[in-house]
Protein backbone atom coordinates (compact mmCIF):
# COMPACT_ATOMS: atom_id res chain seq x y z
CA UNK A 1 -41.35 5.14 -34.82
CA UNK A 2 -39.47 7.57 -32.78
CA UNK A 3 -35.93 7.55 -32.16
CA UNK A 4 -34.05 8.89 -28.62
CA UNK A 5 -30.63 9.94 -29.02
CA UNK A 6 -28.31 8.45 -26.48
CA UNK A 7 -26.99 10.23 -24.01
CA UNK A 8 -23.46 10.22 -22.84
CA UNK A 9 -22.07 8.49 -20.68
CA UNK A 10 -21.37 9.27 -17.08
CA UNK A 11 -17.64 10.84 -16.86
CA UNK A 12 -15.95 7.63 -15.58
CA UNK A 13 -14.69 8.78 -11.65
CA UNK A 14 -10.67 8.92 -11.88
CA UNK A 15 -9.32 5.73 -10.06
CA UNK A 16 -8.85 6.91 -6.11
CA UNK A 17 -6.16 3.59 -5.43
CA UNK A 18 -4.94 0.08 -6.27
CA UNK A 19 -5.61 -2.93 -4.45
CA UNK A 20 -2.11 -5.18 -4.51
CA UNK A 21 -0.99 -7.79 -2.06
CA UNK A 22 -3.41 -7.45 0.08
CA UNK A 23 -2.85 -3.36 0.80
CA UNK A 24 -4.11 0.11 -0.52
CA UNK A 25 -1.78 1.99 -2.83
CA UNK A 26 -3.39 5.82 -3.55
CA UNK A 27 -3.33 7.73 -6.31
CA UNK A 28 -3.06 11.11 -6.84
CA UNK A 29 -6.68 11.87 -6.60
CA UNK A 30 -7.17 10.16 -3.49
CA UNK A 31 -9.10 12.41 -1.08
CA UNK A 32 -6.54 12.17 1.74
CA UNK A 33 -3.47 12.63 -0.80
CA UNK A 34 -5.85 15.55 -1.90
CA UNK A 35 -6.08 16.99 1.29
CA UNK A 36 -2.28 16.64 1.46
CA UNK A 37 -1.74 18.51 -1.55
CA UNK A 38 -4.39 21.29 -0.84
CA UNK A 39 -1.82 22.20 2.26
CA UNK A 40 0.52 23.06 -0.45
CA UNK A 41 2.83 20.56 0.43
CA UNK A 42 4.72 19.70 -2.48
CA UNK A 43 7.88 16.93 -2.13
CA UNK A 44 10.82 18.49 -4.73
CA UNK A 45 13.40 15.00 -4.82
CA UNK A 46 11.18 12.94 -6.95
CA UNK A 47 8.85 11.73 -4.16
CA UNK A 48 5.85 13.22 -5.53
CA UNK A 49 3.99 9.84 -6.82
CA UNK A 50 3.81 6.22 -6.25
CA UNK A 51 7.30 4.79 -8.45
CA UNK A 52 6.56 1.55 -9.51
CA UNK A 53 9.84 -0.45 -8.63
CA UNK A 54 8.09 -0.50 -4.86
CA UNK A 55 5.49 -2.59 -6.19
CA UNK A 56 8.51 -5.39 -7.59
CA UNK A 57 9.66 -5.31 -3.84
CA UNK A 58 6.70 -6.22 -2.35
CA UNK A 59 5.75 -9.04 -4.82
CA UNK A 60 9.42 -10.25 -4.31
CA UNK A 61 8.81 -10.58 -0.49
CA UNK A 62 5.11 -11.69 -0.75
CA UNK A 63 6.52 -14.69 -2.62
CA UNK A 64 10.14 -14.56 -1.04
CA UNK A 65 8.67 -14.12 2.75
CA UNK A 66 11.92 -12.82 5.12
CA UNK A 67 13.29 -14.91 7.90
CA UNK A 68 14.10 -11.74 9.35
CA UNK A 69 12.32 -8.85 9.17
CA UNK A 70 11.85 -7.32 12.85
CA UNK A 71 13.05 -3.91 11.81
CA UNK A 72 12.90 -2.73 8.81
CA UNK A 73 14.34 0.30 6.68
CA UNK A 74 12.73 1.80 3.74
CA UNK A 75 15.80 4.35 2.21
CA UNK A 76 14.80 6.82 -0.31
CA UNK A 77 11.18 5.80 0.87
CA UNK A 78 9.16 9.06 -1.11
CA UNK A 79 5.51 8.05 -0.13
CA UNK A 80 7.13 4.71 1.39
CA UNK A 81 4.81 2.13 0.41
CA UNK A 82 7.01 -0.60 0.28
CA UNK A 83 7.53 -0.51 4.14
CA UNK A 84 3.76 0.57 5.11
CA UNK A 85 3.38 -3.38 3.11
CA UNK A 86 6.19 -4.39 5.31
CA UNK A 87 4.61 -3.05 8.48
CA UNK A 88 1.33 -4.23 7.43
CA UNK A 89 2.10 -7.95 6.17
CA UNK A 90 5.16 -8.61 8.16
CA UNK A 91 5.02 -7.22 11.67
CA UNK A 92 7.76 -4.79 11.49
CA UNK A 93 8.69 -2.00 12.90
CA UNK A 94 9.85 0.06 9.70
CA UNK A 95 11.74 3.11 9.66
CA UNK A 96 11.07 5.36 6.41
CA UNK A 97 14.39 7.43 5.51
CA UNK A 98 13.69 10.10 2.66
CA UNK A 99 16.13 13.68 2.28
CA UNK A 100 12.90 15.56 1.63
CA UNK A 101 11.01 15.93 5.08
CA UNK A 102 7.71 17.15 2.05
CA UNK A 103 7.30 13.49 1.73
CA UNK A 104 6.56 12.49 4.76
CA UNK A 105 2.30 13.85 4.86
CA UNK A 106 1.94 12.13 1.47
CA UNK A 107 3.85 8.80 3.49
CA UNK A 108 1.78 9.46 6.71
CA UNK A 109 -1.54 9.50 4.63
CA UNK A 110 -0.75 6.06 2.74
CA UNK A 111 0.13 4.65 6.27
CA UNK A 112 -3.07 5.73 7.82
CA UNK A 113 -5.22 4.17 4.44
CA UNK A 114 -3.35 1.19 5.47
CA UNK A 115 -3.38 1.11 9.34
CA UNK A 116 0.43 1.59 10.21
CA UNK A 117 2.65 4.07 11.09
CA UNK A 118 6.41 4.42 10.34
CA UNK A 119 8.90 5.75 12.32
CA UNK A 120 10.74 9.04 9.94
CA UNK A 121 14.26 9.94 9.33
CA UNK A 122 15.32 12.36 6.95
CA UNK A 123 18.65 11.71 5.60
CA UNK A 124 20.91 11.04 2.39
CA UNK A 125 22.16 7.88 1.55
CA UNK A 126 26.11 9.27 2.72
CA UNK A 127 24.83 10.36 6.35
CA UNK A 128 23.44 6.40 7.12
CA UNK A 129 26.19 5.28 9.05
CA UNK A 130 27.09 2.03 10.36
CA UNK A 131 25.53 3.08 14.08
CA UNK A 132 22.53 4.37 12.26
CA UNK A 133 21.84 1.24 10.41
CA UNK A 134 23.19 -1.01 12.99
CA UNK A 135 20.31 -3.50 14.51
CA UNK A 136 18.25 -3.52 11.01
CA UNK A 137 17.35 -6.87 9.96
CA UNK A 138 16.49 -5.68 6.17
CA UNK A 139 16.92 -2.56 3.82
CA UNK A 140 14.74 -2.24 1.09
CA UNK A 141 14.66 0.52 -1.09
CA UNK A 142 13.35 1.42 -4.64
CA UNK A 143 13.90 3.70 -8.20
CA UNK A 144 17.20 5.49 -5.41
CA UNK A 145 19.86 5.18 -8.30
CA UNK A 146 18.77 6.80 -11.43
CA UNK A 147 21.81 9.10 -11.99
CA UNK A 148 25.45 8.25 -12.41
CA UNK A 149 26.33 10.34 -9.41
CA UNK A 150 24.32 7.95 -7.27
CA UNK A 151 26.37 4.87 -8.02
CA UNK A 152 28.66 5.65 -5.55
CA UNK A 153 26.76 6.92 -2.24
CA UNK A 154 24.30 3.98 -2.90
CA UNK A 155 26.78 1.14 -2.91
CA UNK A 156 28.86 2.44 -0.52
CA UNK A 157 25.94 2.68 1.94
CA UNK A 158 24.91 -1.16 1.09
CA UNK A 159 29.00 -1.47 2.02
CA UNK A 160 28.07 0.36 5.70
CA UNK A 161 24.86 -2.06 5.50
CA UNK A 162 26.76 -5.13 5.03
CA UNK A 163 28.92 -4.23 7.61
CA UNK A 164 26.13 -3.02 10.49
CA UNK A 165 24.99 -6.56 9.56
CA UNK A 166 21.94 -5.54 8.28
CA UNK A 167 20.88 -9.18 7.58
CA UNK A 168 19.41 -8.66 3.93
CA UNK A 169 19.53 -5.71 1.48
CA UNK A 170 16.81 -5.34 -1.30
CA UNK A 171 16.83 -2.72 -4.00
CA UNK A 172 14.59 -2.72 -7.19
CA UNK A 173 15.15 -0.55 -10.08
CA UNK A 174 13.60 -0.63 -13.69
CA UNK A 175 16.82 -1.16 -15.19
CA UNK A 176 18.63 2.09 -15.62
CA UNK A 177 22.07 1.92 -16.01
CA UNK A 178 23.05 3.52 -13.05
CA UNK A 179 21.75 0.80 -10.84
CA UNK A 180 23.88 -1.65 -12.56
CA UNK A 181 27.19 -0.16 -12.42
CA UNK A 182 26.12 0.37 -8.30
CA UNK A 183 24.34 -3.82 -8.47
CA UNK A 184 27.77 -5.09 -9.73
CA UNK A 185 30.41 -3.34 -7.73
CA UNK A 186 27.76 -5.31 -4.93
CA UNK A 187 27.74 -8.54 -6.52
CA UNK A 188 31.78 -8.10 -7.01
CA UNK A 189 31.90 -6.89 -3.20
CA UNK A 190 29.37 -9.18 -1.11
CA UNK A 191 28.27 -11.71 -3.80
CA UNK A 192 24.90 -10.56 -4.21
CA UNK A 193 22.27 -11.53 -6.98
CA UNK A 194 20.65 -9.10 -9.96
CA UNK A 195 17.15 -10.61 -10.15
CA UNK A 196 14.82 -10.42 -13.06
CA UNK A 197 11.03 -9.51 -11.51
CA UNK A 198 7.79 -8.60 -13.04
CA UNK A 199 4.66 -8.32 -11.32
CA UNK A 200 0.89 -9.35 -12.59
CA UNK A 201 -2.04 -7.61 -11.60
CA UNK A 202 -3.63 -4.19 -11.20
CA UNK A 203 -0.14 -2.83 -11.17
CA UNK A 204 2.46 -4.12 -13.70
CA UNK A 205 5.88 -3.76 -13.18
CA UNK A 206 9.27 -4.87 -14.83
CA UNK A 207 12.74 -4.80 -13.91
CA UNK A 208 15.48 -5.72 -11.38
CA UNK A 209 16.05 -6.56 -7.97
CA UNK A 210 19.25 -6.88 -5.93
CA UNK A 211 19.93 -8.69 -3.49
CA UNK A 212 22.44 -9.25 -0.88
CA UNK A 213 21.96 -12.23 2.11
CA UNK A 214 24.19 -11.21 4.75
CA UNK A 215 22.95 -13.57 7.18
């Protein structure tokens, strides 16, 4: 009786995107983050990849749907998938705020995968003023305060927030320090809540949410 070896497997085809509530999140070897890349741009403040703290926003809305949530702003947005969701699920018309103007192909390509656009802004968390963040009804933002020197700009821009009257303020973090010396000088401040939040799913995701209702 003759015997055939095996043959190997097919080299499994690296995983282009993520399906999770409802929209497409890419991955690196997406062809149109590909293309992106292949124009040399390259985003140098850590918005160079999906950060999975985004994906513990948009479960906490999907089950925690916004009474208000006309215009959005996504701060520290990097590839700013958090608001395409919002523009996608929600109806709103999201502004995406990074400092580095390199993320905004790598944001403009997730937008077009999902069929939205966002308006851009490039700015640091200290140069959102109350006029600029006047007439938002929510802030999100997600993985903005992983480094001691953060704690202050970020909770003194929730402070401008609070007082544009931004209606509610969402940030998600997986649990660094830094984000909880900046989530309790807020829940001190404006009585906000430090939520627990995991996701299930493709993508899996741990950590913390705060929130402030300003309402």
């Amino acid at each position: 009786m003759s015997s055939k070896k095996k043959g190997k497997g097919k080299k499994k085809a690296p995983t282009t995107g993520h399906r999770f509530r409802g929209i497409t999140i890419p991955t690196a070897s997406h062809p149109a983050i590909r293309k992106v890349k292949r124009q040399g741009v390259e985003p140098s403040i850590h918005g160079n990849k999906l950060w999975k703290s985004s994906c513990l926003l948009i479960d906490y809305l999907h089950r925690n749907p916004p009474e208000h949530s006309r215009k959005v702003m996504d701060v520290g947005c990097g590839w700013g998938i958090s608001g395409i969701w919002c523009a996608n699920k929600l109806g709103s018309q999201v502004t995406s705020v990074d400092a580095d103007p390199d993320v905004f192909p790598f944001l403009d390509a997730t937008a077009d995968i999902n069929g939205v656009e966002t308006e851009h802004m490039v700015s640091r968390f200290e140069k959102l003023s109350v006029k600029k963040l006047s007439g938002y009804d929510m802030l999100i933002a997600a993985d903005i305060c992983f480094w001691d020197e953060l704690v202050s700009p970020v909770a003194n821009m929730v402070n401008r927030a609070v007082k544009a009257g931004v209606k509610q303020i969402l940030i998600a973090d997986p649990e660094r320090a830094p984000f909880f010396d900046m989530a309790e000088r807020c829940v001190d401040k404006h009585c906000a809540e430090i939520i627990d939040w995991e996701t299930s799913g493709p993508i899996k995701a741990s950590g913390a949410i705060l929130v402030v209702e300003n309402a």
